[in-house]
Structures are given as structure tokens and as C-alpha cells.
N, C-alpha and C. Protein backbone atom coordinates (compact mmCIF):
# COMPACT_ATOMS: atom_id res chain seq x y z
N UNK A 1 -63.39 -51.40 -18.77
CA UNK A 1 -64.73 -50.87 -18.64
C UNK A 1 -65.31 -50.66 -20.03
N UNK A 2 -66.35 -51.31 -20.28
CA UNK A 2 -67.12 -51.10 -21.47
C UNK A 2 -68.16 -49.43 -21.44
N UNK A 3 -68.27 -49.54 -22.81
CA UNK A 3 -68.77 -47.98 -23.32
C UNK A 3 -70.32 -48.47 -23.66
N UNK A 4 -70.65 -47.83 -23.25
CA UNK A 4 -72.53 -48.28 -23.36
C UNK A 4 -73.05 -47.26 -24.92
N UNK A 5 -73.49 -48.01 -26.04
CA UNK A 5 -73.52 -47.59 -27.52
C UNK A 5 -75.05 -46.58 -27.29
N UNK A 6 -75.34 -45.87 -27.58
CA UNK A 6 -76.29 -44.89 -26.91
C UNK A 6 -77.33 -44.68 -28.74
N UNK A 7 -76.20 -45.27 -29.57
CA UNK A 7 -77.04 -45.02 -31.03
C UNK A 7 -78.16 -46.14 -30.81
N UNK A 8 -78.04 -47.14 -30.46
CA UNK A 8 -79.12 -48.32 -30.56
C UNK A 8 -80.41 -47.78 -29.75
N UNK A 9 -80.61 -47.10 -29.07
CA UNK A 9 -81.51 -46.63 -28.69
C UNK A 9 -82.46 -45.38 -29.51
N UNK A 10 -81.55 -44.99 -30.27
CA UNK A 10 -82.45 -44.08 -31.49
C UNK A 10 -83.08 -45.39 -32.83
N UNK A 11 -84.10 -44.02 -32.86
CA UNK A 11 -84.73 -45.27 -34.42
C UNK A 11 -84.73 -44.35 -35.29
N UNK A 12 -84.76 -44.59 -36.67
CA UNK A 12 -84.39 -43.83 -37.85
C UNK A 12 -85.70 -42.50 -38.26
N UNK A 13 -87.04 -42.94 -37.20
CA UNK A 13 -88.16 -42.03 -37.22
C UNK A 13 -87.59 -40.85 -36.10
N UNK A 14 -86.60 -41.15 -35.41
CA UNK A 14 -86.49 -39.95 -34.36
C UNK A 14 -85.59 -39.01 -35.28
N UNK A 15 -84.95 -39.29 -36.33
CA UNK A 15 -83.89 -38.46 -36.55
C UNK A 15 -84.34 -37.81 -37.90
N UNK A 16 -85.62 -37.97 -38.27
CA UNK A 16 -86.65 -37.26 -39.73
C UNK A 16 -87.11 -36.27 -38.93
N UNK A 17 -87.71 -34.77 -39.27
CA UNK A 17 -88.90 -34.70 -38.99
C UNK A 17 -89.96 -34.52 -39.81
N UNK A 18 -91.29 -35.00 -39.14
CA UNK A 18 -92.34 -35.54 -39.50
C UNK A 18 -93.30 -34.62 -39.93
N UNK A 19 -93.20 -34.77 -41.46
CA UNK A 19 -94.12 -33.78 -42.28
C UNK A 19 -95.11 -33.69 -42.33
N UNK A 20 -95.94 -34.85 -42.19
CA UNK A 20 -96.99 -35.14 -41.86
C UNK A 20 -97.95 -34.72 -40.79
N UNK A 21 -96.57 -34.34 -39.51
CA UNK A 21 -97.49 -34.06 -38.46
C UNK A 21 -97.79 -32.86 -38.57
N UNK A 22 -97.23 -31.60 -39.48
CA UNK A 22 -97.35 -30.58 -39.05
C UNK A 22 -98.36 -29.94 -40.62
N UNK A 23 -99.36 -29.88 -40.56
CA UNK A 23 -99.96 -29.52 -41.79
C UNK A 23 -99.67 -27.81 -42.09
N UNK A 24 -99.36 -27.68 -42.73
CA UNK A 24 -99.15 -26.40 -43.27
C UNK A 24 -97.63 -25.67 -43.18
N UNK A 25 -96.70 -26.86 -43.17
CA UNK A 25 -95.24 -26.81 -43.12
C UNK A 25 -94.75 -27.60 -43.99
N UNK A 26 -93.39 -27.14 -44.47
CA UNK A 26 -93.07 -27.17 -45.67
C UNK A 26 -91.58 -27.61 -45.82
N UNK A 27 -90.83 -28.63 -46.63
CA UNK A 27 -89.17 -28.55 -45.88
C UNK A 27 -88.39 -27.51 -46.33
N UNK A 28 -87.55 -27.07 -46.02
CA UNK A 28 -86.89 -25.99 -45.98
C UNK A 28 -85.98 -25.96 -47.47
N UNK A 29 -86.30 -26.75 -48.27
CA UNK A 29 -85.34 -27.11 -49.61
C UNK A 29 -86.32 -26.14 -50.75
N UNK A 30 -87.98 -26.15 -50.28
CA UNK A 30 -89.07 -25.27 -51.63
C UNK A 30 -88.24 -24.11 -51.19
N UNK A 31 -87.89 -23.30 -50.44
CA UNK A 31 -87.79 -22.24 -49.87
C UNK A 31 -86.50 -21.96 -48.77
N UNK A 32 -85.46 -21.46 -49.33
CA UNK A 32 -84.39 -21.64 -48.02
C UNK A 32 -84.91 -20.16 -47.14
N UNK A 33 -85.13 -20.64 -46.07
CA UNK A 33 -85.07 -19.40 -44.84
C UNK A 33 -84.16 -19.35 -44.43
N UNK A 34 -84.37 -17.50 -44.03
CA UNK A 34 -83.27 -16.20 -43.95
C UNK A 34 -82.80 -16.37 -42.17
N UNK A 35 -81.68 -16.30 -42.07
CA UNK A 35 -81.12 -15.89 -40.64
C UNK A 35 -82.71 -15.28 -39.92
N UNK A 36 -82.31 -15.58 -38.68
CA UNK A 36 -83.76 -15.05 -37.90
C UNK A 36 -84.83 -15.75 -37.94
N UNK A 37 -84.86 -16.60 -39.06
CA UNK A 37 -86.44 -17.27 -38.89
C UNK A 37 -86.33 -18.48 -38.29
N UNK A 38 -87.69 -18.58 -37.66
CA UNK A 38 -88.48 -19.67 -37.24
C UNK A 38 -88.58 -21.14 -38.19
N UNK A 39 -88.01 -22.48 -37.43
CA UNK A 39 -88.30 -23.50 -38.26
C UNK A 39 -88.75 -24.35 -37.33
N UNK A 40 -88.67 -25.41 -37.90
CA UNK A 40 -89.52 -27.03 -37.20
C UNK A 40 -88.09 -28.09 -37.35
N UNK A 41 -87.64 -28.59 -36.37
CA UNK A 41 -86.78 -29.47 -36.48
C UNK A 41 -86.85 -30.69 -35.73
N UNK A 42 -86.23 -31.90 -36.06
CA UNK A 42 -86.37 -32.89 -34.84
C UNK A 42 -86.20 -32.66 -33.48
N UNK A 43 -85.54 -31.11 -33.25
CA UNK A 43 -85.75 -31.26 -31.45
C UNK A 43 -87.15 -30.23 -30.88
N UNK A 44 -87.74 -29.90 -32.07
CA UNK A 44 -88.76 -28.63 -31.86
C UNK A 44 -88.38 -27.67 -33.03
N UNK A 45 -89.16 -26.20 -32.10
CA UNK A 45 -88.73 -24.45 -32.91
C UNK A 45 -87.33 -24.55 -32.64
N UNK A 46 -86.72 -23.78 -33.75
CA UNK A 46 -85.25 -23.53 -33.69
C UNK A 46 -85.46 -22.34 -34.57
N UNK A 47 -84.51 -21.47 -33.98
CA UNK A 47 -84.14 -20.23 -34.95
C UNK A 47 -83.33 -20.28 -36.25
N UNK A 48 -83.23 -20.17 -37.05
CA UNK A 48 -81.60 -19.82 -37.94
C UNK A 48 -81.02 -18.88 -37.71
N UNK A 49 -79.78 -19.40 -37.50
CA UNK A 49 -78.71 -18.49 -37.44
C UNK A 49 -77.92 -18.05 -38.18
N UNK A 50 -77.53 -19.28 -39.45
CA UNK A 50 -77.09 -18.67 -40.25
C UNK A 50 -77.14 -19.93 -41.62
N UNK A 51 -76.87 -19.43 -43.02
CA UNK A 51 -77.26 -20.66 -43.94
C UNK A 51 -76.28 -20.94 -44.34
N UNK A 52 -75.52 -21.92 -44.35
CA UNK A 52 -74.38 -22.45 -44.89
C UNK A 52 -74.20 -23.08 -46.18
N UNK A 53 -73.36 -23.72 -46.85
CA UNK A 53 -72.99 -24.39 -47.78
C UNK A 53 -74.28 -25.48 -48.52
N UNK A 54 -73.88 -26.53 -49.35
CA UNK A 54 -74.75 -27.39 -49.59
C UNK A 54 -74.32 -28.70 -48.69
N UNK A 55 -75.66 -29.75 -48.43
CA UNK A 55 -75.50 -30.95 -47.95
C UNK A 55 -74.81 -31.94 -49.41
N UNK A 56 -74.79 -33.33 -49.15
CA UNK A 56 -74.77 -34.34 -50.06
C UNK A 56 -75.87 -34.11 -50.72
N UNK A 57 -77.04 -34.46 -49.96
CA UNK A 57 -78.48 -34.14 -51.23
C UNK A 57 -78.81 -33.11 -51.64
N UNK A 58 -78.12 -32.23 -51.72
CA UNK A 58 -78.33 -30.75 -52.31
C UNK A 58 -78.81 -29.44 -51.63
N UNK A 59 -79.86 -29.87 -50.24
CA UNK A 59 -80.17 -28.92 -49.86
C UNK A 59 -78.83 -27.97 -49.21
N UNK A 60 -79.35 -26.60 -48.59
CA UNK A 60 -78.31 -25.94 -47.70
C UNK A 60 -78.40 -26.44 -46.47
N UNK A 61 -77.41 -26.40 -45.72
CA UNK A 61 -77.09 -26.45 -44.40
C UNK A 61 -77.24 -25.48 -43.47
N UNK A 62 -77.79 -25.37 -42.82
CA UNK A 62 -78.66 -24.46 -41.61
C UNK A 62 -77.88 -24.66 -40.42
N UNK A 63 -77.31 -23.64 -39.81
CA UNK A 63 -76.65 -24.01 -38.34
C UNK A 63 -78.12 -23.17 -37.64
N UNK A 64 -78.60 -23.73 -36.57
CA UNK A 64 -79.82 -23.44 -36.00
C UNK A 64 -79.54 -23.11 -34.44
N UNK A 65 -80.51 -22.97 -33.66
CA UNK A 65 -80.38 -22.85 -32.12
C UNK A 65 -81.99 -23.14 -31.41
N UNK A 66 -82.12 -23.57 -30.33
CA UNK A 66 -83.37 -24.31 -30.00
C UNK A 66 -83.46 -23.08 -29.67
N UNK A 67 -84.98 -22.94 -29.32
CA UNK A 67 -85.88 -21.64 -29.02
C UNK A 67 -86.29 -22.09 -27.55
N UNK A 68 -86.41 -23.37 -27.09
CA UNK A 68 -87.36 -23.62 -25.68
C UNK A 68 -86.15 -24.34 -24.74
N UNK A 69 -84.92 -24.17 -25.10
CA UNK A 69 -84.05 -24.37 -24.46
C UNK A 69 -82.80 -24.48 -24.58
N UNK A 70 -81.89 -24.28 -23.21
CA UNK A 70 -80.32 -23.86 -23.79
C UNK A 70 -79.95 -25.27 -24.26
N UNK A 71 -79.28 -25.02 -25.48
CA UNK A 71 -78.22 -25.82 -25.83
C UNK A 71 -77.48 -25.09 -26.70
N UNK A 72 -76.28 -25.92 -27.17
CA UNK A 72 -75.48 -24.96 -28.47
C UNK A 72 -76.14 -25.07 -29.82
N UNK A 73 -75.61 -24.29 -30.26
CA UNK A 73 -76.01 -24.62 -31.86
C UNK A 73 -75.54 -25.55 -32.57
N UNK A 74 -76.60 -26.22 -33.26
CA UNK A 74 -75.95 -27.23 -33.93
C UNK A 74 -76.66 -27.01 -35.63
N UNK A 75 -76.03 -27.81 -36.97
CA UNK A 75 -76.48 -28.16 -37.81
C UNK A 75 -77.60 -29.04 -38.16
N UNK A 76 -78.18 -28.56 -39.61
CA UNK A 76 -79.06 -29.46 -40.10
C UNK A 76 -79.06 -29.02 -41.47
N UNK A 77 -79.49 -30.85 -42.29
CA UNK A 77 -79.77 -29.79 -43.64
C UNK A 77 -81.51 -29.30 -43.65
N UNK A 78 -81.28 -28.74 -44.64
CA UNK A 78 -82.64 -28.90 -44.98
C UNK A 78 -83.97 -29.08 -45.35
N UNK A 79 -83.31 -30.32 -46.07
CA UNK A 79 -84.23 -31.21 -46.49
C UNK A 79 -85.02 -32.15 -45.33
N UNK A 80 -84.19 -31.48 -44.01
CA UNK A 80 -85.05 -32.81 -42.97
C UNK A 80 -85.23 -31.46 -41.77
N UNK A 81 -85.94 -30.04 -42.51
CA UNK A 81 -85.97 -29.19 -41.81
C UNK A 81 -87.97 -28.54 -41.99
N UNK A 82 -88.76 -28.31 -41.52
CA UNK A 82 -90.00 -27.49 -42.00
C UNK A 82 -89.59 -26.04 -41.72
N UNK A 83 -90.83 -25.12 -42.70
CA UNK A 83 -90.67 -23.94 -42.12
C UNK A 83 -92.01 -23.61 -42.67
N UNK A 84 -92.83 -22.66 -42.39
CA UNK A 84 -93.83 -21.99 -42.34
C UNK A 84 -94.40 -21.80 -43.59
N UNK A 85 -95.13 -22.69 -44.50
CA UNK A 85 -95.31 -22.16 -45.96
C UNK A 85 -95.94 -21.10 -46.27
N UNK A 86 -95.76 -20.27 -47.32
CA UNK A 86 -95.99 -18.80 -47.26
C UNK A 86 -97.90 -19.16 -47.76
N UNK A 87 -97.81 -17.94 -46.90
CA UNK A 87 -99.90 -17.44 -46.78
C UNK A 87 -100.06 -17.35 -48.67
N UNK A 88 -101.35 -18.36 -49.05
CA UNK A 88 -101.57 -17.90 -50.56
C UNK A 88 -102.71 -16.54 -50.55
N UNK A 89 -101.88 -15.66 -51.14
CA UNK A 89 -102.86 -14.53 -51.33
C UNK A 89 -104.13 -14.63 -52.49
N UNK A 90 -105.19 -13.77 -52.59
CA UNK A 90 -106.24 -14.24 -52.98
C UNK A 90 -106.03 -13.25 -54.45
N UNK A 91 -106.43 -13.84 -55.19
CA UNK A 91 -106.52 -13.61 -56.53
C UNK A 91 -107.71 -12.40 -57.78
């Protein structure tokens, strides 16, 4: 019985997320966010749970948890993470 390859069905745009789409988000590498916060990831909002070590490209590693549905927690770095860029106060 053959194993059906389930990667060929992803494309290399599903596994970024898209900076572009979200104007006023930022990747998580200007700014590492604290346990508890709110980010933007390829599956949606995800919480942090906690910040881990460094990736290969330098950023930290984020173990996260979806906000709009159960699953486990999984990793990300964060260079392929957004988070909320901070409000510029007025001068």
C-alpha cells in the first residue's frame, strides 16, 4: 500500500506569512513578544506561550497556540511571525 505525499499539495506562499496583507504588522524579529501576547501566524491569531532559543536565521523561536481553535502547540520562528507594531506617540 502506497503513502499518499501530502507536502505536494502545499506551496511555499502557504508556509510565509504575508506581510503585506496585514498593514500595520510587523515580524516578530524588530521586536520579540512577551509570553501572553497576541501574534499573526500562517494558521491565524496565536498566543505566545513561551520564547525559546534562536532559529538558523537568528530570530527566536516562539512555541505558540491557536486562539480560534483547539490544536496543540506548536513552534515558529520569528522571522515568519507578525505582531502588532507599537502605537507612534505624538511628539
Amino acid at each position: 500500500m502506497g503513502f499518499a505525499n501530502s507536502s505536494k499539495r502545499l506551496r511555499n506562499a502557504d508556509l510565509r506569512v504575508d506581510a503585506d496583507a496585514h498593514p500595520g504588522w510587523e515580524t516578530a524579529v524588530e521586536r520579540v513578544p512577551e509570553a501572553g501576547e497576541t501574534v499573526l501566524c500562517t494558521e491565524g491569531s496565536a498566543e505566545v506561550i513561551r520564547v525559546c532559543g534562536k532559529t538558523g536565521d537568528g530570530s527566536r523561536l516562539l512555541e505558540l497556540r491557536l486562539l480560534d481553535r483547539v490544536a496543540p502547540p506548536f513552534y515558529a520562528a520569528a522571522s515568519n511571525v507578525l505582531q502588532s507594531a507599537p502605537k507612534r506617540g505624538k511628539r
